[in-house]
N, C-alpha and C. Protein backbone atom coordinates (compact mmCIF):
# COMPACT_ATOMS: atom_id res chain seq x y z
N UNK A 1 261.19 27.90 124.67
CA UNK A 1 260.29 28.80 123.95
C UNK A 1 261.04 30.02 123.47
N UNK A 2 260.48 30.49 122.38
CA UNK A 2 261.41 31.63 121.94
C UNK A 2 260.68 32.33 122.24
N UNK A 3 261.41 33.71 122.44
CA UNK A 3 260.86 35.25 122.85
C UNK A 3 259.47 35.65 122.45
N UNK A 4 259.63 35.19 120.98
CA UNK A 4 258.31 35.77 119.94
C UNK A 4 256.83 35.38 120.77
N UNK A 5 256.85 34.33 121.42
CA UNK A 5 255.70 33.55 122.09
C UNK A 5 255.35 34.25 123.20
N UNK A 6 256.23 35.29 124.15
CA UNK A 6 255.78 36.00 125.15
C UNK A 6 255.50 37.17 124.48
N UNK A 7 255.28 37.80 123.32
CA UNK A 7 254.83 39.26 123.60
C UNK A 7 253.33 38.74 123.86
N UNK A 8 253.42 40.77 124.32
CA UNK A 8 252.12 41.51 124.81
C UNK A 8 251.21 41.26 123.85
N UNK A 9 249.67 41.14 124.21
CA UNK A 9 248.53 41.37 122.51
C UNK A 9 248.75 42.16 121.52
N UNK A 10 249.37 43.18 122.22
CA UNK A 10 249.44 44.64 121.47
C UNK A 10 250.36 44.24 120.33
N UNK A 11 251.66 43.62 121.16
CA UNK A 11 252.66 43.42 120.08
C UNK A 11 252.37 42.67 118.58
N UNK A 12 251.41 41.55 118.90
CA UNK A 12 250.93 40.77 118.16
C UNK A 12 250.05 41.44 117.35
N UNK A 13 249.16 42.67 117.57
CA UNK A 13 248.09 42.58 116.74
C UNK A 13 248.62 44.26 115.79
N UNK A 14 249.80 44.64 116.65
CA UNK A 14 250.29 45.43 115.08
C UNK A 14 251.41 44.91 114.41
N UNK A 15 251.88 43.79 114.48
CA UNK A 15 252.80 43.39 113.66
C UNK A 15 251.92 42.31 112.32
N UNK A 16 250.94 41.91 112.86
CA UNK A 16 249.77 41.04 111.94
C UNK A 16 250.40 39.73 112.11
N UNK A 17 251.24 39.30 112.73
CA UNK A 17 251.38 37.77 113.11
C UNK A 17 250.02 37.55 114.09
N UNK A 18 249.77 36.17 114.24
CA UNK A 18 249.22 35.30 115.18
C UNK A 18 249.86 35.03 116.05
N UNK A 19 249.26 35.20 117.45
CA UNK A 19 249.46 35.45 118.40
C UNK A 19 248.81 33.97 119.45
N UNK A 20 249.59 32.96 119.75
CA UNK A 20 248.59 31.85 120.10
C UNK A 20 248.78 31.94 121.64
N UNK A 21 250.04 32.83 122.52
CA UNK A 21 248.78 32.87 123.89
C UNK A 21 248.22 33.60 124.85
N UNK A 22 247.69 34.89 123.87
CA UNK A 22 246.87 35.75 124.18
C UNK A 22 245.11 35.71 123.08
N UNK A 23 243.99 36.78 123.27
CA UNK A 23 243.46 37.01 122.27
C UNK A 23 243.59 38.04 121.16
N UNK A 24 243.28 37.71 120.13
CA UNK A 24 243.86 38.54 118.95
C UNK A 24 242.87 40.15 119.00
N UNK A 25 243.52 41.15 117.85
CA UNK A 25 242.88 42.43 118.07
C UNK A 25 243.21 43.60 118.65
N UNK A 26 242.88 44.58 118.72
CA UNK A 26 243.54 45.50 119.29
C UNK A 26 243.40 45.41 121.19
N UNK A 27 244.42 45.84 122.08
CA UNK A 27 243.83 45.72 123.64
C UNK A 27 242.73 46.67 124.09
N UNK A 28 241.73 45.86 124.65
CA UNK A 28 240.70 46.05 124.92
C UNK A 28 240.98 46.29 126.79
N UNK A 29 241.97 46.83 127.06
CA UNK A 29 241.86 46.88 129.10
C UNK A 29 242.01 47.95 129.32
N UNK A 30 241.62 49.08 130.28
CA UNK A 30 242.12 50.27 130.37
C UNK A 30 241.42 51.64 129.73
N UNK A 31 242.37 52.39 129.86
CA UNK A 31 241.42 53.45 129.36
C UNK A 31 241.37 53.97 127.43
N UNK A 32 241.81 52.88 126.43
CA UNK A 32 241.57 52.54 125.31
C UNK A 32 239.95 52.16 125.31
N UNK A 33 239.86 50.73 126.01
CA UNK A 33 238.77 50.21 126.34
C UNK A 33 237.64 51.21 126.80
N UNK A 34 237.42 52.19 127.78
CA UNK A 34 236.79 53.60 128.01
C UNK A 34 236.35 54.28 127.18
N UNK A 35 237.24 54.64 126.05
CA UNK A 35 237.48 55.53 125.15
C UNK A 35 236.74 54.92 124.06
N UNK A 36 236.54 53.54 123.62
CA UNK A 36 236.50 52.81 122.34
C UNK A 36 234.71 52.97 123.15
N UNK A 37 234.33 52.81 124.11
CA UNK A 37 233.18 52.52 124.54
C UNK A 37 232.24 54.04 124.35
N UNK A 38 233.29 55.16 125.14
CA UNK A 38 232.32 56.15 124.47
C UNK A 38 232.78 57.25 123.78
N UNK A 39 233.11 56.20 122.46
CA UNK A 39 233.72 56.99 121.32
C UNK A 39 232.51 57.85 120.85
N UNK A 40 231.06 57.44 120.58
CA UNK A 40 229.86 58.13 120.22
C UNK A 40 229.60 59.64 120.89
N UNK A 41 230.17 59.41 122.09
CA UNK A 41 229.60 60.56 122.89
C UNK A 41 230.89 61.96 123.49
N UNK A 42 231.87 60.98 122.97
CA UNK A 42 233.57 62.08 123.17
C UNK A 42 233.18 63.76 122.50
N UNK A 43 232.53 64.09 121.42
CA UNK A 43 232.61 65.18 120.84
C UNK A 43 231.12 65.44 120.18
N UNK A 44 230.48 65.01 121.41
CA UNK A 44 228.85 65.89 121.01
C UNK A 44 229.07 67.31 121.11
N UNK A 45 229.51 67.89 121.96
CA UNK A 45 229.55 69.33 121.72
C UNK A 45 230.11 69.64 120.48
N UNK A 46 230.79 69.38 119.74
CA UNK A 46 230.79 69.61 118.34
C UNK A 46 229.83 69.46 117.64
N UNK A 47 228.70 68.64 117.36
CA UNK A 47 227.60 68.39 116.80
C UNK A 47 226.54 69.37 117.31
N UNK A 48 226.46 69.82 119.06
CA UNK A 48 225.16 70.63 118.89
C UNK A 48 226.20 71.82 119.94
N UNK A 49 226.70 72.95 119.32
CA UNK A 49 227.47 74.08 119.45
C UNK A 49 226.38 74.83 120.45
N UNK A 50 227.28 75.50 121.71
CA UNK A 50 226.51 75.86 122.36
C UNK A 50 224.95 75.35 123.52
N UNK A 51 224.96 74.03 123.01
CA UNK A 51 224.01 73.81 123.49
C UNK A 51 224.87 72.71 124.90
N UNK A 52 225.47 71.99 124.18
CA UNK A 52 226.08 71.39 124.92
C UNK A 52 228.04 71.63 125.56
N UNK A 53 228.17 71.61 126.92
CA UNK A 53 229.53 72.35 127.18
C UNK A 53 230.42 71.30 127.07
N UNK A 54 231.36 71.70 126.64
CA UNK A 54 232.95 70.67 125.89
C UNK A 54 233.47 70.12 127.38
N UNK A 55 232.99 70.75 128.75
CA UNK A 55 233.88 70.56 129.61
C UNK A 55 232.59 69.72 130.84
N UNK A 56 233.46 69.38 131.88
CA UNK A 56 232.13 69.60 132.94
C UNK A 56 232.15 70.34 134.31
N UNK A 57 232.51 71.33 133.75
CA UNK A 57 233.14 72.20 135.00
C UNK A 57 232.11 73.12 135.80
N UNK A 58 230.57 72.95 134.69
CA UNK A 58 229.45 73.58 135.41
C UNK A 58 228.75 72.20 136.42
N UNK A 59 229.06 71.51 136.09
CA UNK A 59 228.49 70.34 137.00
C UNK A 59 229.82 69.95 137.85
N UNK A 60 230.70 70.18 138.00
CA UNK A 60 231.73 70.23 139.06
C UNK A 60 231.24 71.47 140.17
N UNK A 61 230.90 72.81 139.32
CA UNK A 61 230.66 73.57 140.23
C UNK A 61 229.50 73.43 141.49
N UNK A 62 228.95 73.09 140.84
CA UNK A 62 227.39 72.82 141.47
C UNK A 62 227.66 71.56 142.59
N UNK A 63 228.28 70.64 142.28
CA UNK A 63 228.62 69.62 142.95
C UNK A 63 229.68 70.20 144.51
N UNK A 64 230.52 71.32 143.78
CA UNK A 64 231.37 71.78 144.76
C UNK A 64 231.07 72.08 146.82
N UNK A 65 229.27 72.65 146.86
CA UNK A 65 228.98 73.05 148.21
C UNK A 65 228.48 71.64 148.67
N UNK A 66 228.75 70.84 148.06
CA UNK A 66 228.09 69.03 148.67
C UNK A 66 229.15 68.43 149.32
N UNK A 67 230.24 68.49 148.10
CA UNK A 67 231.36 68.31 149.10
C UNK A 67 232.30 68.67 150.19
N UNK A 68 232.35 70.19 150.23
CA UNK A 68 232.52 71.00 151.18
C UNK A 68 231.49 70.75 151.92
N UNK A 69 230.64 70.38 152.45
CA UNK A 69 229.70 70.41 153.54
C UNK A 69 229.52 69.20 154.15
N UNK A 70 230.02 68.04 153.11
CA UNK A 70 230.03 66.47 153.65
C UNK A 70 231.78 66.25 154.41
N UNK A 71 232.72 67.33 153.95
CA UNK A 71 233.99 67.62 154.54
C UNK A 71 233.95 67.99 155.89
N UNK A 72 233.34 69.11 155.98
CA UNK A 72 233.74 70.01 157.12
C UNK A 72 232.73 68.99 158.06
N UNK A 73 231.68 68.39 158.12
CA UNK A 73 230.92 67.89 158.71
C UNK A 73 230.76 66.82 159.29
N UNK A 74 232.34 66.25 158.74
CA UNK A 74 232.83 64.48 158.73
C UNK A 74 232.06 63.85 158.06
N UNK A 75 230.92 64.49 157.40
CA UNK A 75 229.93 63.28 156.63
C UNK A 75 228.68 63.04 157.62
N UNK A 76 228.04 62.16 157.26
CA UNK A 76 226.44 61.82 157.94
C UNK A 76 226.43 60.26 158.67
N UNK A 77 225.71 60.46 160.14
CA UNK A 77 226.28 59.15 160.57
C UNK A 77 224.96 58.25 160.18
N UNK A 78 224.08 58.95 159.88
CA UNK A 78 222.63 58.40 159.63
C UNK A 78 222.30 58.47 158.09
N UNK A 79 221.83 57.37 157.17
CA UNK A 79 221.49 57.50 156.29
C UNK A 79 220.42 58.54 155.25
N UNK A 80 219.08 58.35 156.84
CA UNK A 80 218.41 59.59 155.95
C UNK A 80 218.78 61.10 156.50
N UNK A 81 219.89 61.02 157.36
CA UNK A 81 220.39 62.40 157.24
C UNK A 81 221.07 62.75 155.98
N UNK A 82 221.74 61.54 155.22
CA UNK A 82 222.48 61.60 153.88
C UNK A 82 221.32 62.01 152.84
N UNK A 83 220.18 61.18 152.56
CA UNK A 83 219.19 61.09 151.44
C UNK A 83 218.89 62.51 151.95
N UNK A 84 218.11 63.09 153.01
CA UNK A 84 217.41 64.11 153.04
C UNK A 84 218.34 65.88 152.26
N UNK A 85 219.82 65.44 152.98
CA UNK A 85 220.22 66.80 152.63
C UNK A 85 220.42 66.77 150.96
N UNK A 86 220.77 65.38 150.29
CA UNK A 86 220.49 65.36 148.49
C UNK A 86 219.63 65.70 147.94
N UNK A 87 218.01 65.22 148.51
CA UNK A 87 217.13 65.90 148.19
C UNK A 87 216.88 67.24 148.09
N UNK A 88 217.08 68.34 149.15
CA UNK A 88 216.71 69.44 149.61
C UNK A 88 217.91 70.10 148.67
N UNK A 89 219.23 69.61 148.41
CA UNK A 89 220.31 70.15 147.42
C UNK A 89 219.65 70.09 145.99
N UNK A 90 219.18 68.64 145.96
CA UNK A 90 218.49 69.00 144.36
C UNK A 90 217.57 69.50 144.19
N UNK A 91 216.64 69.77 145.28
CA UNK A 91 215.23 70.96 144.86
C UNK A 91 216.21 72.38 144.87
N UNK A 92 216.82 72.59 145.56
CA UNK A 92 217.71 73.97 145.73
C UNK A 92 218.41 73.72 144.50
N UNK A 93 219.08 73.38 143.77
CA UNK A 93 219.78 73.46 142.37
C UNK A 93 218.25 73.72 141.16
N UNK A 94 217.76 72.85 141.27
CA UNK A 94 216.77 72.65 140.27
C UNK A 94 216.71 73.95 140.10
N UNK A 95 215.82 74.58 141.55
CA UNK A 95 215.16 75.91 141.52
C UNK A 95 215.75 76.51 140.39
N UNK A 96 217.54 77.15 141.21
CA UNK A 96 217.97 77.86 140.62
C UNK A 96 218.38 77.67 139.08
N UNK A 97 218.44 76.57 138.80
CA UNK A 97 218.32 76.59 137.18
C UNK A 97 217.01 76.88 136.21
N UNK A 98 216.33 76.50 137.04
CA UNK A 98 214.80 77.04 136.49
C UNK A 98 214.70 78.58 137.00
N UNK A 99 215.68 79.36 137.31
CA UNK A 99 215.00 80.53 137.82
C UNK A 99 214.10 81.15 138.67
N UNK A 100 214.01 79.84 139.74
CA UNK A 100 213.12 80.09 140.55
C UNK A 100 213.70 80.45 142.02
N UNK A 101 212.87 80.85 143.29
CA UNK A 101 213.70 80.85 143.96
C UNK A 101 213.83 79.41 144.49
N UNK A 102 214.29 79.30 145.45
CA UNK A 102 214.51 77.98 146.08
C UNK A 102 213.68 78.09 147.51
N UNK A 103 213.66 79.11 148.10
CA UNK A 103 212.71 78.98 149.20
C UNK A 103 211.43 78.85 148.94
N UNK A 104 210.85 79.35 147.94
CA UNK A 104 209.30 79.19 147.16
C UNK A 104 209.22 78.04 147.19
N UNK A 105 210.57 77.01 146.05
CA UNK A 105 210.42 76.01 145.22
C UNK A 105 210.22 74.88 146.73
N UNK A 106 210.81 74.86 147.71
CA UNK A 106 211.11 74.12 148.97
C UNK A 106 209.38 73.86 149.88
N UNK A 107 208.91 75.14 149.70
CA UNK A 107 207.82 75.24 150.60
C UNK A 107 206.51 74.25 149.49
N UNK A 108 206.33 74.50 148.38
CA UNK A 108 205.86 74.36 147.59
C UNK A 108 206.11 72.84 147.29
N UNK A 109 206.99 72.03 147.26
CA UNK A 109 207.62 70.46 147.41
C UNK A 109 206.66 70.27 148.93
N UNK A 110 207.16 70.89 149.93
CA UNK A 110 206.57 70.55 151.21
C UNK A 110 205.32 70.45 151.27
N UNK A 111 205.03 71.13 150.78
CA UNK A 111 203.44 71.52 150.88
C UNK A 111 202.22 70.66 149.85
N UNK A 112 202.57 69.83 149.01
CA UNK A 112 202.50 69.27 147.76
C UNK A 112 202.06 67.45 148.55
């Protein structure tokens, strides 16, 4: 067999030969494949300015006291010790994005 018969897809599909033993096209594995999938959604913050953030570093933040607390704590040996403290984190986030307090918002869930 000559050489030409082992390239990569890649090799094959920018040179425009046929390629008989791979599939033809650009490679579809990896993080091309990722990228080609959410090409629609890569640069919404360009489309609605301000509304939406380029980064996700406010939802990293927020995420940040979950993991520090599932760290220091070794984690949960009981499941609804896991579900319960997510819950009580997302009424406590909610609050505070709604401007509310969170001890109000907590009693008020409870009480409901």
């Amino acid at each position: 067999r000559s050489p030409d018969q082992f390239r990569r897809p890649s090799d094959s599909w920018r040179s425009g030969q046929p390629c008989t033993n791979f599939t033809r096209g650009p490679p579809r594995g990896g993080r091309s494949a990722k990228i080609g999938r959410a090409r629609d959604q890569l640069l919404v913050f360009l489309a609605h300015p301000g509304a939406v953030e380029p980064t996700n570093n406010g939802s990293e933040r927020l995420l940040r006291p979950a993991v520090v607390q599932r760290k220091v704590t070794n984690g949960y040996r009981a499941m609804w010790a896991a579900e319960g403290e997510a819950a009580i984190r997302t009424v406590v986030d909610t609050a505070r994005l709604a401007g509310h307090s969170p001890f109000g918002t907590i009693l008020k869930t409870v009480g409901a």
